[in-house]
N, C-alpha and C. Protein backbone atom coordinates (compact mmCIF):
# COMPACT_ATOMS: atom_id res chain seq x y z
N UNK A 1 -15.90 -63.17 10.32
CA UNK A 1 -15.06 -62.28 11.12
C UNK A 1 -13.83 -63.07 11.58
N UNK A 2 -12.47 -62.34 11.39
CA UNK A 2 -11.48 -63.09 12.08
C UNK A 2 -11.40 -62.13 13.07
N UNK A 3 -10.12 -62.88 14.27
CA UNK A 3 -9.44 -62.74 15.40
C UNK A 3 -8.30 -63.05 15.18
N UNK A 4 -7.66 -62.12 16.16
CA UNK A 4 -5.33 -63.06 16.21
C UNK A 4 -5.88 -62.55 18.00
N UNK A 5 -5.33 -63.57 18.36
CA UNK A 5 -4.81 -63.81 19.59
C UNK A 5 -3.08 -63.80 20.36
N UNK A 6 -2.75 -62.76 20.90
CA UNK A 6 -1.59 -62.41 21.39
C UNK A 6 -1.37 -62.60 22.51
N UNK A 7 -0.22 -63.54 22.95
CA UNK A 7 0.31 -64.04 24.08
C UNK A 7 1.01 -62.77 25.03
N UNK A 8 -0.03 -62.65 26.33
CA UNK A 8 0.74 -61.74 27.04
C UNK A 8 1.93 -60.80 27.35
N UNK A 9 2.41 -61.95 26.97
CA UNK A 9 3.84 -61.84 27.04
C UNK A 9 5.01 -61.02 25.55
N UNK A 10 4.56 -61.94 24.67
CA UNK A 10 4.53 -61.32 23.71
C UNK A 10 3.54 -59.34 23.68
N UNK A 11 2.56 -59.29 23.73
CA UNK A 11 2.22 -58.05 23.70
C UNK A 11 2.71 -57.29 24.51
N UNK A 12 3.47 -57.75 25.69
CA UNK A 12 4.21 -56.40 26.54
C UNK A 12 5.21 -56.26 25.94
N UNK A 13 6.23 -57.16 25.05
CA UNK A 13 7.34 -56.80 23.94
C UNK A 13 6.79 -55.60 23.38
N UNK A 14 5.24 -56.12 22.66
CA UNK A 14 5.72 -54.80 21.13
C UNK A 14 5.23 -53.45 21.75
N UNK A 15 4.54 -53.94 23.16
CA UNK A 15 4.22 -52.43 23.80
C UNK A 15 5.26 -51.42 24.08
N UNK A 16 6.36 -52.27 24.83
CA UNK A 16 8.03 -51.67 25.32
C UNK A 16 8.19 -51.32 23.99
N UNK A 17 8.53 -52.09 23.06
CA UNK A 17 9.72 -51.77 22.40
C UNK A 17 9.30 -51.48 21.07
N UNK A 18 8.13 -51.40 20.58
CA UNK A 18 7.53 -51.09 19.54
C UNK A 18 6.81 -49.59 19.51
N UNK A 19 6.35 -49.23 20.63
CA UNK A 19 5.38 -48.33 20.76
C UNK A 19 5.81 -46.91 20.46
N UNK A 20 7.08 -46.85 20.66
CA UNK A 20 7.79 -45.92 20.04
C UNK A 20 7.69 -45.34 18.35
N UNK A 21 8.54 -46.33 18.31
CA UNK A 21 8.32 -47.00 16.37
C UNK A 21 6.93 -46.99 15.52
N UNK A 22 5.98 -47.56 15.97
CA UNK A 22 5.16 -47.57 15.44
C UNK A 22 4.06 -46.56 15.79
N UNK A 23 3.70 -46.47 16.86
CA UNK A 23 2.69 -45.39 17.44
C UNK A 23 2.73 -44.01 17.04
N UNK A 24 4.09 -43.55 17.53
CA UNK A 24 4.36 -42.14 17.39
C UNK A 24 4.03 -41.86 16.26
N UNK A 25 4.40 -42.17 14.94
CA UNK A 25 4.17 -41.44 13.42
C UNK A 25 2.59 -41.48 13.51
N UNK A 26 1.34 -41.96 13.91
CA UNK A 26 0.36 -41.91 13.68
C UNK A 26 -0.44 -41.06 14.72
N UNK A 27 0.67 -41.06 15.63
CA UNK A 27 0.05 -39.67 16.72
C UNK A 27 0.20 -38.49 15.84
N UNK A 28 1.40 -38.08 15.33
CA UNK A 28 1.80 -36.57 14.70
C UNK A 28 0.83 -37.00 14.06
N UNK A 29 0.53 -37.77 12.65
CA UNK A 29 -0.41 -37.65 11.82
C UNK A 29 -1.69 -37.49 11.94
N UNK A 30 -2.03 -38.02 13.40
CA UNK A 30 -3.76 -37.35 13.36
C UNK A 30 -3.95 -36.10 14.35
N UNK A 31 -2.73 -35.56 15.13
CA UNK A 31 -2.57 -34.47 15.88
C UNK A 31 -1.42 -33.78 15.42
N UNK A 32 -1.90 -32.77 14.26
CA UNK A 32 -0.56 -31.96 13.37
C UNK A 32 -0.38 -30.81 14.64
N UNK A 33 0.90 -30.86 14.22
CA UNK A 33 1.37 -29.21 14.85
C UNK A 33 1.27 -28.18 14.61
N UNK A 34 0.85 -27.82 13.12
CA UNK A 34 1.03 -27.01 12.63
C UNK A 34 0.37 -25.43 13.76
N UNK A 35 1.13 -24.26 13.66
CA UNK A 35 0.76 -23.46 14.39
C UNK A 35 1.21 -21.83 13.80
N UNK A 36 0.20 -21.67 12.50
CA UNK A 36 0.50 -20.83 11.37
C UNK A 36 -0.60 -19.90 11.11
N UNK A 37 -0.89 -18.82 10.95
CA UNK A 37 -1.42 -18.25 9.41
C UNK A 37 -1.44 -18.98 8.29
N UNK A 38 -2.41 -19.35 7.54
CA UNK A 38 -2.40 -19.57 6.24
C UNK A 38 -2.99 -19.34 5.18
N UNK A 39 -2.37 -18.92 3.80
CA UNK A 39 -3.08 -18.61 2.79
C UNK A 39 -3.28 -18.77 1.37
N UNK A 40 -3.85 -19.08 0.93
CA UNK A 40 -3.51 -19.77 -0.68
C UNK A 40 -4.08 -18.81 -1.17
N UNK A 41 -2.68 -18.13 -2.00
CA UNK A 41 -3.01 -17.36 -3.11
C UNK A 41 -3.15 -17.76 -4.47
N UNK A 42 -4.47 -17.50 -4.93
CA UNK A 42 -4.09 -17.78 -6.45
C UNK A 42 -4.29 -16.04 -7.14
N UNK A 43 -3.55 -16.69 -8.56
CA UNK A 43 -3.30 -15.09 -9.81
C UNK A 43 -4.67 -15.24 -10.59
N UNK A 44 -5.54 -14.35 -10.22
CA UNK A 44 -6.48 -14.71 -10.95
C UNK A 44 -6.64 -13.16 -12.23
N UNK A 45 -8.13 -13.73 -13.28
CA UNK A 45 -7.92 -12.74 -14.38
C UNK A 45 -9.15 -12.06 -13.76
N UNK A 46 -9.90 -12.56 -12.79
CA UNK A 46 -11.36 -11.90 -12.59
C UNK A 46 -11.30 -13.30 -10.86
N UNK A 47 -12.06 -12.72 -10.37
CA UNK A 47 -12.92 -12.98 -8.99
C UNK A 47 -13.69 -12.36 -8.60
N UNK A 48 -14.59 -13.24 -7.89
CA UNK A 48 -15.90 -12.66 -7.11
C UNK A 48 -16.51 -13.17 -5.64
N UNK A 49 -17.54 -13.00 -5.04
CA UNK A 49 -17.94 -13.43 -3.80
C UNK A 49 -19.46 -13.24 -3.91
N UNK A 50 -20.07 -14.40 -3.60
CA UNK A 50 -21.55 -14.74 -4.05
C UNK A 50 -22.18 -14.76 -3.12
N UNK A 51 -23.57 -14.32 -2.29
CA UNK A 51 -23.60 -14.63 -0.99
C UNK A 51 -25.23 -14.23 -1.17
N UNK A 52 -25.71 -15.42 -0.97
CA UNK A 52 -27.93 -15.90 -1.30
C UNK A 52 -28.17 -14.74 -2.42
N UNK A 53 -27.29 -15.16 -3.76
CA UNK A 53 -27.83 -14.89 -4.84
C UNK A 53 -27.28 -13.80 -5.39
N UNK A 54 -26.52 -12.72 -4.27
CA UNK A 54 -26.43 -11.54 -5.17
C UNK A 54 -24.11 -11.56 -4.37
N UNK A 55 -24.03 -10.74 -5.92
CA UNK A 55 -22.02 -10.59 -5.64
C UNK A 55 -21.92 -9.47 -4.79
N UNK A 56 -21.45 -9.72 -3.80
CA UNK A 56 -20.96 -8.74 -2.79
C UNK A 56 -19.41 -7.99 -2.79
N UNK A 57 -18.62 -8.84 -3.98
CA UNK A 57 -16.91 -8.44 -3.75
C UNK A 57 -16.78 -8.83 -5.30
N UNK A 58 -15.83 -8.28 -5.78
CA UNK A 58 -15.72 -8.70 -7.00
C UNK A 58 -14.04 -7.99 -7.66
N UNK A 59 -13.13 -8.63 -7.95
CA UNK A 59 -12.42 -7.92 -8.51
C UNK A 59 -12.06 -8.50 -10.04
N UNK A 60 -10.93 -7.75 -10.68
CA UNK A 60 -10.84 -7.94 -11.93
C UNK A 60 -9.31 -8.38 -11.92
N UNK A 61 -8.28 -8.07 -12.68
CA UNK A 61 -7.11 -9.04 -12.48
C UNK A 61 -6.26 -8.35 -11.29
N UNK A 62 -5.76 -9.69 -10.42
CA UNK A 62 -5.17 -9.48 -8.94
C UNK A 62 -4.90 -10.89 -8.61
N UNK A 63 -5.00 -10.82 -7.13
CA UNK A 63 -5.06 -12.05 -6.48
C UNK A 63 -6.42 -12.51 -5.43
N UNK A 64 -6.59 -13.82 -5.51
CA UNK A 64 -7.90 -14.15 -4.68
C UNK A 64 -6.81 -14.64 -3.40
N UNK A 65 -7.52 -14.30 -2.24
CA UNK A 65 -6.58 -14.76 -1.05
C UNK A 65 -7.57 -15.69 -0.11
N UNK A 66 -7.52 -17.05 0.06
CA UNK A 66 -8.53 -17.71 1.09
C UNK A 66 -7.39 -17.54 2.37
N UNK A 67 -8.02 -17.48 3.17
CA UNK A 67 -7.02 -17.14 4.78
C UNK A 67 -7.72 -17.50 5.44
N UNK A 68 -7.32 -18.72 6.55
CA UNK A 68 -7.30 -20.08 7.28
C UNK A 68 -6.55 -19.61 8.52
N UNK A 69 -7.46 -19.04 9.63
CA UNK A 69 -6.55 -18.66 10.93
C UNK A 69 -6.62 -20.28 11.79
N UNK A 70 -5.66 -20.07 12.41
CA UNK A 70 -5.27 -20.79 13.78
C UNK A 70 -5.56 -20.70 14.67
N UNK A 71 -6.03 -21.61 15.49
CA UNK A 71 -6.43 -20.87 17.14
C UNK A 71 -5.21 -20.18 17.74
N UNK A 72 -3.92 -20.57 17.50
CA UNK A 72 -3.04 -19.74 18.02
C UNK A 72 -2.40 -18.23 17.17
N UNK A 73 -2.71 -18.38 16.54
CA UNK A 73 -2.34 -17.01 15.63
C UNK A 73 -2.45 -15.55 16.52
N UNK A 74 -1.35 -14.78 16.22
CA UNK A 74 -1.34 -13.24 16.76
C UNK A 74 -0.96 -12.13 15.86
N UNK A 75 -1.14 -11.27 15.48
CA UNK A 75 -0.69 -10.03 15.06
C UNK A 75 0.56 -10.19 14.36
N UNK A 76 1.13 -10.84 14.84
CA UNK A 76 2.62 -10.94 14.05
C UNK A 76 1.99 -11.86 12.80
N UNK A 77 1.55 -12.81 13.16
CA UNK A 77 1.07 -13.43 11.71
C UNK A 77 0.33 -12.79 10.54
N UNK A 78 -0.16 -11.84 10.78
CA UNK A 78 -0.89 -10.87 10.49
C UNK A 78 -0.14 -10.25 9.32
N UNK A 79 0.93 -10.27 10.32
CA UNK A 79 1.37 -8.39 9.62
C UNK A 79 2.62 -9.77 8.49
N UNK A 80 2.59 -10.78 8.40
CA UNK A 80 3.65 -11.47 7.83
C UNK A 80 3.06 -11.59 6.75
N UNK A 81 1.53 -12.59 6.91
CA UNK A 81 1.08 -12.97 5.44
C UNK A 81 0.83 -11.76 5.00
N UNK A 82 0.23 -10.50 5.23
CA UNK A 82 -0.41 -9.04 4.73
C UNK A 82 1.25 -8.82 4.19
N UNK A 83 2.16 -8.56 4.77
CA UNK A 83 3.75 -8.10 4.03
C UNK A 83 4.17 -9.08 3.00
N UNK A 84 3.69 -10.39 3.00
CA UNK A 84 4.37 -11.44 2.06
C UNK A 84 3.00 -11.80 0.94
N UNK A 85 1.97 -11.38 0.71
CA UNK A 85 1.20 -11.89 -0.39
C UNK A 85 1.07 -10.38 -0.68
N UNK A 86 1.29 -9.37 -0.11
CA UNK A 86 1.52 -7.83 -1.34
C UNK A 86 2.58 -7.98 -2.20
N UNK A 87 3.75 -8.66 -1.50
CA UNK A 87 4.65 -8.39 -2.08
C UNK A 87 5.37 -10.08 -3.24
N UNK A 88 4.76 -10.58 -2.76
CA UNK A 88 5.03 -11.94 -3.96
C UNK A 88 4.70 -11.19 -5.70
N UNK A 89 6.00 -11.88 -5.88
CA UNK A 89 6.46 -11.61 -7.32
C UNK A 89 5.93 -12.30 -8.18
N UNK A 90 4.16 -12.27 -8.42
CA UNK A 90 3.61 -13.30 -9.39
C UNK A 90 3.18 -12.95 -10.58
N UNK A 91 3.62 -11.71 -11.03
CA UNK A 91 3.30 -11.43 -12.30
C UNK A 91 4.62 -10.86 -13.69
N UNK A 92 4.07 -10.87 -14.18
CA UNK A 92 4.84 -10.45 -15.47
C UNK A 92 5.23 -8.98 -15.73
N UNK A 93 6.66 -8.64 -16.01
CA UNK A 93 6.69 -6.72 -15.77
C UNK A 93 6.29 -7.10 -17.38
N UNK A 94 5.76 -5.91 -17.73
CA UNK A 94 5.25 -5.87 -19.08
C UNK A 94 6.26 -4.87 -20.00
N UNK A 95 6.92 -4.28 -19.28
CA UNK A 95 7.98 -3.20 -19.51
C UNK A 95 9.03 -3.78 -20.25
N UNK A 96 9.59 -4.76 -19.78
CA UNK A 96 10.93 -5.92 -19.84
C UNK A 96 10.67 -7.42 -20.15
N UNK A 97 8.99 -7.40 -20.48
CA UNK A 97 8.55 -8.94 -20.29
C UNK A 97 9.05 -10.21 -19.49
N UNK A 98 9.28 -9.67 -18.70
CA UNK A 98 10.45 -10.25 -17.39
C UNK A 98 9.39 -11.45 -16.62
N UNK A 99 9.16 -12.25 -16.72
CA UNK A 99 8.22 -12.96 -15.90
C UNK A 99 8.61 -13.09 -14.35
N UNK A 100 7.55 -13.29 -13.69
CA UNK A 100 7.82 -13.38 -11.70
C UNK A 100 8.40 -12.01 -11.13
N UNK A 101 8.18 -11.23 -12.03
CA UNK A 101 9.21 -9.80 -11.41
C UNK A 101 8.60 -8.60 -10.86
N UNK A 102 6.74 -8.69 -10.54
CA UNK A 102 5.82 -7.63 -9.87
C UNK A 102 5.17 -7.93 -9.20
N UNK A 103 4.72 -7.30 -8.13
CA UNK A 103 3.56 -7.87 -7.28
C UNK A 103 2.33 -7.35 -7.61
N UNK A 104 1.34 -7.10 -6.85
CA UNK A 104 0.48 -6.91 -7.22
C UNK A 104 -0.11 -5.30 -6.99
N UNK A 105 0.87 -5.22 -6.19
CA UNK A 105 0.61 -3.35 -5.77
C UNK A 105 1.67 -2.49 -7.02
N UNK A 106 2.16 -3.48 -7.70
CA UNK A 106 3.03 -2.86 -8.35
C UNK A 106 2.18 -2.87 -9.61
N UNK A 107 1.34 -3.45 -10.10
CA UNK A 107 0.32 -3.74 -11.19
C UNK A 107 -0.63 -2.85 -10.95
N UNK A 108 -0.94 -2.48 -9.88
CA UNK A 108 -2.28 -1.44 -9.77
C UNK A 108 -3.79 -2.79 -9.51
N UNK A 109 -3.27 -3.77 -9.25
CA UNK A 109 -4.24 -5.16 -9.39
C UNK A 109 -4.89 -5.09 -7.52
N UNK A 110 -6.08 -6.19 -8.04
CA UNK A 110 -7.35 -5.98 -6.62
C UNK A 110 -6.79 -7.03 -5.96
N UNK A 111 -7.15 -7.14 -4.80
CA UNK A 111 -6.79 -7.94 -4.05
C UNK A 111 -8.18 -8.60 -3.51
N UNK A 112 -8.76 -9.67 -3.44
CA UNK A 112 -10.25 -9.95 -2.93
C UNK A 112 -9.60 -11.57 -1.70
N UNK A 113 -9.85 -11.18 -0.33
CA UNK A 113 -9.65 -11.85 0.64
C UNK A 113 -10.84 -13.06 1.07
N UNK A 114 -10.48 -13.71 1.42
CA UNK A 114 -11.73 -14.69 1.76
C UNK A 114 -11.60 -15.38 3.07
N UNK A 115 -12.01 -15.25 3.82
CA UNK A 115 -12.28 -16.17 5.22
C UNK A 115 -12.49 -17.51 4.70
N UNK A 116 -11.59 -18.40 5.17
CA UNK A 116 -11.63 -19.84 5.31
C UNK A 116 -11.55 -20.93 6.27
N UNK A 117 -12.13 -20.98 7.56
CA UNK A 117 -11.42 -22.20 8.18
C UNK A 117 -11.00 -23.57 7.85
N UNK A 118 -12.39 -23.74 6.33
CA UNK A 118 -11.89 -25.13 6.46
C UNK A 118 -10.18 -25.46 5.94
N UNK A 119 -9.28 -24.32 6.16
CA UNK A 119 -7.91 -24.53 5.49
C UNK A 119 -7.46 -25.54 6.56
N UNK A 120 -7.84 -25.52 7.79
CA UNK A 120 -7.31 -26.09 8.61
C UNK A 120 -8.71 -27.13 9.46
N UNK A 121 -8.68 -27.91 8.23
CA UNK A 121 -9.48 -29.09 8.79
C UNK A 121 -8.70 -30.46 8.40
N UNK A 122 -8.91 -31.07 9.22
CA UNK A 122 -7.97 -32.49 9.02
C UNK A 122 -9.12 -33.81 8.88
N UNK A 123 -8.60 -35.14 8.32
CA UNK A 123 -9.81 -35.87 8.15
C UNK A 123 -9.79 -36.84 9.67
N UNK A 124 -10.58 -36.85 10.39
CA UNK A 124 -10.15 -38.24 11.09
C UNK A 124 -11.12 -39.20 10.49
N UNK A 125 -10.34 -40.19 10.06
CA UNK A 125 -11.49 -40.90 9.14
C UNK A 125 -11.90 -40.36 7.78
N UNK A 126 -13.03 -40.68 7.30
CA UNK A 126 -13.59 -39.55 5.80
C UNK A 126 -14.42 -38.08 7.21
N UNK A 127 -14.27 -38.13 7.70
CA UNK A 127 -14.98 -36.70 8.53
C UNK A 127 -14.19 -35.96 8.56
N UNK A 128 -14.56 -34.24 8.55
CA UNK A 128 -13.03 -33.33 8.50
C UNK A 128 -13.38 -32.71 9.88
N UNK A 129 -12.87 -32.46 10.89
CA UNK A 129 -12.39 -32.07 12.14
C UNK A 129 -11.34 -30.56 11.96
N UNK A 130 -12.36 -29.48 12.53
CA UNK A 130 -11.87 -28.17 12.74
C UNK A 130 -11.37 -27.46 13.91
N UNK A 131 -11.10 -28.30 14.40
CA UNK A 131 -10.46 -28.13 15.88
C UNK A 131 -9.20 -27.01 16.66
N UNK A 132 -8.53 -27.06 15.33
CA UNK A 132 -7.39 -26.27 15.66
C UNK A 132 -7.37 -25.12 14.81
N UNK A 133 -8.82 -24.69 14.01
CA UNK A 133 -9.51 -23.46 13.25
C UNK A 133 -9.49 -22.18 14.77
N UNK A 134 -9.50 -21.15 14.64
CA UNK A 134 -9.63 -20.49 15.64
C UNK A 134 -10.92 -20.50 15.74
N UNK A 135 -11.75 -20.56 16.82
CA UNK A 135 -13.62 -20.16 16.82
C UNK A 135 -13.78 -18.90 16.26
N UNK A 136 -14.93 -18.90 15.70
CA UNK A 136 -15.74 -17.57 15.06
C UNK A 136 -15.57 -17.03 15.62
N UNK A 137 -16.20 -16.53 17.57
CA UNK A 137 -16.36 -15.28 17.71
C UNK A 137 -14.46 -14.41 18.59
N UNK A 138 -13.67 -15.29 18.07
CA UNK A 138 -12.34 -14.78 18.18
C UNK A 138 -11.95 -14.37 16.48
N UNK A 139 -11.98 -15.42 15.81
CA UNK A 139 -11.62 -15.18 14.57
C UNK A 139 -12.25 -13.88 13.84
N UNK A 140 -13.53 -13.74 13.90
CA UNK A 140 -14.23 -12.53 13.04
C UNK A 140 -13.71 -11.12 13.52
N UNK A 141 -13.33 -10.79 14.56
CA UNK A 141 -12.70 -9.30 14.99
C UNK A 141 -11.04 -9.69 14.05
N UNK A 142 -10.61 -10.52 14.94
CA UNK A 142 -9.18 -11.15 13.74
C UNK A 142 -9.40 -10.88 12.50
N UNK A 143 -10.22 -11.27 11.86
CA UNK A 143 -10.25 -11.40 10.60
C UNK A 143 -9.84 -9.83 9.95
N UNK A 144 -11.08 -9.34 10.59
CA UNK A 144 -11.60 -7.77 10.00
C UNK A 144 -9.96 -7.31 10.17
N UNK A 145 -9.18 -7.77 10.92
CA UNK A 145 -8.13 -6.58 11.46
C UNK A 145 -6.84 -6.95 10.29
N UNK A 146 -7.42 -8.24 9.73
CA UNK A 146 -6.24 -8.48 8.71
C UNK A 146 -6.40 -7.73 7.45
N UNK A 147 -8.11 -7.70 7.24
CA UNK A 147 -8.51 -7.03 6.09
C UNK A 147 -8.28 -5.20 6.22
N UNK A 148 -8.32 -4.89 7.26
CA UNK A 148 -7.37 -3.44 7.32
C UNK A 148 -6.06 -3.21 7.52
N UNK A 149 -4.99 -3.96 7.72
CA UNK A 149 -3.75 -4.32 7.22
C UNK A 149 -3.55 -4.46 5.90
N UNK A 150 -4.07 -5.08 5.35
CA UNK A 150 -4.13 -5.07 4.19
C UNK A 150 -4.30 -3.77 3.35
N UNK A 151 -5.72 -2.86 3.61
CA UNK A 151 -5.99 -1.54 3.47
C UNK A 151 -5.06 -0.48 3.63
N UNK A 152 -4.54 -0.40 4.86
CA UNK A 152 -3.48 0.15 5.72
C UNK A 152 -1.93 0.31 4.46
N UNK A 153 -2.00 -1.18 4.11
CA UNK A 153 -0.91 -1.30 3.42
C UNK A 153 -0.62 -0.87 2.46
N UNK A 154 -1.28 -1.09 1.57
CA UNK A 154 -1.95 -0.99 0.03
C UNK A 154 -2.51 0.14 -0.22
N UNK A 155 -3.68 -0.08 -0.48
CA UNK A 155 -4.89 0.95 -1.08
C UNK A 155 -6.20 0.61 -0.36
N UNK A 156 -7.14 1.18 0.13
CA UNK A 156 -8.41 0.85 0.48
C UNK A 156 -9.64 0.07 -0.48
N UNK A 157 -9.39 1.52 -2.01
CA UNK A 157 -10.46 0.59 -2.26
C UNK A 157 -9.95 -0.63 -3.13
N UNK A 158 -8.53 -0.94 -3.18
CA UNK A 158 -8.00 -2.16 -4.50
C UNK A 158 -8.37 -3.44 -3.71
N UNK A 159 -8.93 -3.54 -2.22
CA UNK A 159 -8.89 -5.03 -1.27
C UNK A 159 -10.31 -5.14 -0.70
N UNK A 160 -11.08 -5.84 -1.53
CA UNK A 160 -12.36 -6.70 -0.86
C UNK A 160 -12.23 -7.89 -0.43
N UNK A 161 -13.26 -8.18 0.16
CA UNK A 161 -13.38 -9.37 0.60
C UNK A 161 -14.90 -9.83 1.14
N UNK A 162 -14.80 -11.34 1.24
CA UNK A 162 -16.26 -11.53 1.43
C UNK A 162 -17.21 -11.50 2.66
N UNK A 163 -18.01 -12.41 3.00
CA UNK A 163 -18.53 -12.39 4.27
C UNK A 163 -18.52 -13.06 5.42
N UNK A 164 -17.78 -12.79 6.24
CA UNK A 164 -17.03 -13.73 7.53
C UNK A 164 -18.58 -14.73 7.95
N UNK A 165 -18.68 -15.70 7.69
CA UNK A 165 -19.51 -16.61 8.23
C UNK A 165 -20.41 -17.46 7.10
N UNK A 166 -20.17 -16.34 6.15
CA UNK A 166 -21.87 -16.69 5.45
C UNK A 166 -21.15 -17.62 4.42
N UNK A 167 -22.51 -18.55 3.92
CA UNK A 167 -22.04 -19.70 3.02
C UNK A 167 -21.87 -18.78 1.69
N UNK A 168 -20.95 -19.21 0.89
CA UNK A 168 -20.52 -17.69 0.02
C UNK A 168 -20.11 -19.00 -1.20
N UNK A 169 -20.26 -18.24 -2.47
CA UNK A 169 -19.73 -18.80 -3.50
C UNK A 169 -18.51 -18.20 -4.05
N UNK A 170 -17.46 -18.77 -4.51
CA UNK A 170 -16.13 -17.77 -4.34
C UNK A 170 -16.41 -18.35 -6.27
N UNK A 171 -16.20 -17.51 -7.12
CA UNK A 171 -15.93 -17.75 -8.34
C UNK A 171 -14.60 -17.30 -8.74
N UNK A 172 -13.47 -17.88 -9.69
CA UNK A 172 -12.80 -17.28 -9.64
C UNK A 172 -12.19 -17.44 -11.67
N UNK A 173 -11.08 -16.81 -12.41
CA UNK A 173 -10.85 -17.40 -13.09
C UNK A 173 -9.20 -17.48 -13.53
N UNK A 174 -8.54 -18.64 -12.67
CA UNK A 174 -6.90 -18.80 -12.55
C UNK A 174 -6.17 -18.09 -13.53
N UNK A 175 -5.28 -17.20 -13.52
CA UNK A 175 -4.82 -17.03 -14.44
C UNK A 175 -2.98 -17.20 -14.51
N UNK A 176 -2.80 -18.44 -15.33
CA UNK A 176 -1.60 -19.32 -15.26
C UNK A 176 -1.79 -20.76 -15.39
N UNK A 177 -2.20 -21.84 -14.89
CA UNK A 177 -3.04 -21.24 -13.14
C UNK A 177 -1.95 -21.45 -12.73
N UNK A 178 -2.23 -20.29 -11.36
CA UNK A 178 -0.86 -19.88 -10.53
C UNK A 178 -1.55 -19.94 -9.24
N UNK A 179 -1.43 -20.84 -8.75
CA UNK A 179 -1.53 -21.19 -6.95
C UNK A 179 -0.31 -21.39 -6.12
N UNK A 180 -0.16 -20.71 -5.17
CA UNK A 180 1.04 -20.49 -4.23
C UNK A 180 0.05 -20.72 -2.59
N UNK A 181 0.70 -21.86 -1.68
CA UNK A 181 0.07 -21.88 -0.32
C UNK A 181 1.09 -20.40 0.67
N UNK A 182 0.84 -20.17 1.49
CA UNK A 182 1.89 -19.66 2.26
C UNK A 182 1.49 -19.65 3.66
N UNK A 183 2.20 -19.83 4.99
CA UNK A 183 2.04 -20.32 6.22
C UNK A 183 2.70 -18.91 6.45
N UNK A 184 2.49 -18.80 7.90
CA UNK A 184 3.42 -17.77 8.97
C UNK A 184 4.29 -18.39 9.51
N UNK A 185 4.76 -19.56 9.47
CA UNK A 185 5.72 -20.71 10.30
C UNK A 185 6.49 -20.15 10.94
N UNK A 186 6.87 -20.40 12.35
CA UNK A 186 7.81 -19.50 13.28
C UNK A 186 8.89 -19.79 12.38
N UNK A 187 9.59 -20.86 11.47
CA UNK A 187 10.96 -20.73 11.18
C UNK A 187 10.87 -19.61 10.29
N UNK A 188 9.67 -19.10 9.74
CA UNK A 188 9.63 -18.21 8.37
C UNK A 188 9.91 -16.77 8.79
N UNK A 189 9.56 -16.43 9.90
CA UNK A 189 9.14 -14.88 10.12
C UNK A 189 10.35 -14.45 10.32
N UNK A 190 10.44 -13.71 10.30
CA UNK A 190 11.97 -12.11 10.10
C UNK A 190 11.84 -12.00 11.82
N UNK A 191 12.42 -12.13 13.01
CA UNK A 191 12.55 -12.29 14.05
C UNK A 191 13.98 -11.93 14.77
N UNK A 192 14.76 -12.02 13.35
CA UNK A 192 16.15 -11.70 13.62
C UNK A 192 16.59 -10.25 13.35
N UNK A 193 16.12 -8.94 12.67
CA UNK A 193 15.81 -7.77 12.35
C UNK A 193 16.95 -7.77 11.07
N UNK A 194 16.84 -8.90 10.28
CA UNK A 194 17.35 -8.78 8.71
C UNK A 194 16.53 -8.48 7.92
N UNK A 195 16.71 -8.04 6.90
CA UNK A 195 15.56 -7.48 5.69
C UNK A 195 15.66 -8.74 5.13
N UNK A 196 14.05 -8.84 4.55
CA UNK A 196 13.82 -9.78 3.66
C UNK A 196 13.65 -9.43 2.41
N UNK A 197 14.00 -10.32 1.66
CA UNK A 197 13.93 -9.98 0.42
C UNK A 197 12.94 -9.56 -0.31
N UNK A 198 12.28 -8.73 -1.19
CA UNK A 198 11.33 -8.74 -1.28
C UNK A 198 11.04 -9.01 -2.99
């Protein structure tokens, strides 16, 4: 085992005048800010939801959506990712063979949602820490209310999803593969009453 030994004096230097410099970047890094909705969409050709043996959700070509709430998340986040993963331009018009030019309501394609906290787990160490996940019994009414936004939006029966809690097998099969993350980030949201592009 070694030791370094630091002269008093010396260590109140790099405390003053270092602690800035060096400390701070490893504070943000093990205490993120992040304070979002989030969701990783992938384009899939088929998905499903597995849950002690038997498929409970299942769609055919669409998008699989894992969605990762925040303890701070509200309604507005809601209604952002539900308005921005209907409307992402990830498929091919078949009309014009135009690639990136339809969404998925425009395809007639399923939409299958998935509850995720661990989107927002961080490692301290090799351990992952869920801290800034919203708790279950806030998140599961949340949840449900995104998956009828969604409904609301769309179509009822084109949007499943799986089972808020339960250990679930998500099968899926990429098609591209086309993975897109997307956040609610306050700089992102329409707040200013301009249309966004869609």
């Amino acid at each position: 085992m070694h030791s370094l030994s630091i002269s008093p004096y010396f260590a109140s230097i790099f405390r003053t005048k270092n602690k800035q410099k060096f400390l701070s970047p490893l504070k943000k890094h093990r205490n993120p800010q992040i304070r979002a909705m989030r969701a990783v969409v992938q384009r899939v050709a088929s998905a499903s939801v597995e849950v002690d043996g038997r498929i409970v959700s299942e769609i055919g070509p669409g998008l699989l959506v894992l969605v990762g709430l925040h303890d701070s998340d509200a309604e507005s986040d809601a209604d952002y990712i539900c308005r921005k993963v209907l409307n992402m331009r990830l498929f091919t018009n078949e009309s014009t063979d135009k690639g990136w030019d339809q969404n998925v309501m425009q395809r007639d394609y399923g939409v299958l949602l998935v509850s995720q906290f661990t989107l927002y787990g961080f490692l301290k160490g090799n351990k992952p820490d869920f801290h800034v996940a919203m708790p279950p019994q806030k998140a599961k009414p949340f949840y449900e209310s995104l998956v009828e936004k969604f409904r609301k939006a769309y179509k009822s029966d084109a949007i499943k999803d799986g089972v808020f809690g339960a250990m679930m097998k998500v099968s899926l099969v990429n098609d591209g593969p086309v993975t897109m993350q997307l956040d609610s980030s306050q700089p992102s949201k329409n707040t200013s009453g301009v249309a966004e592009e869609t």
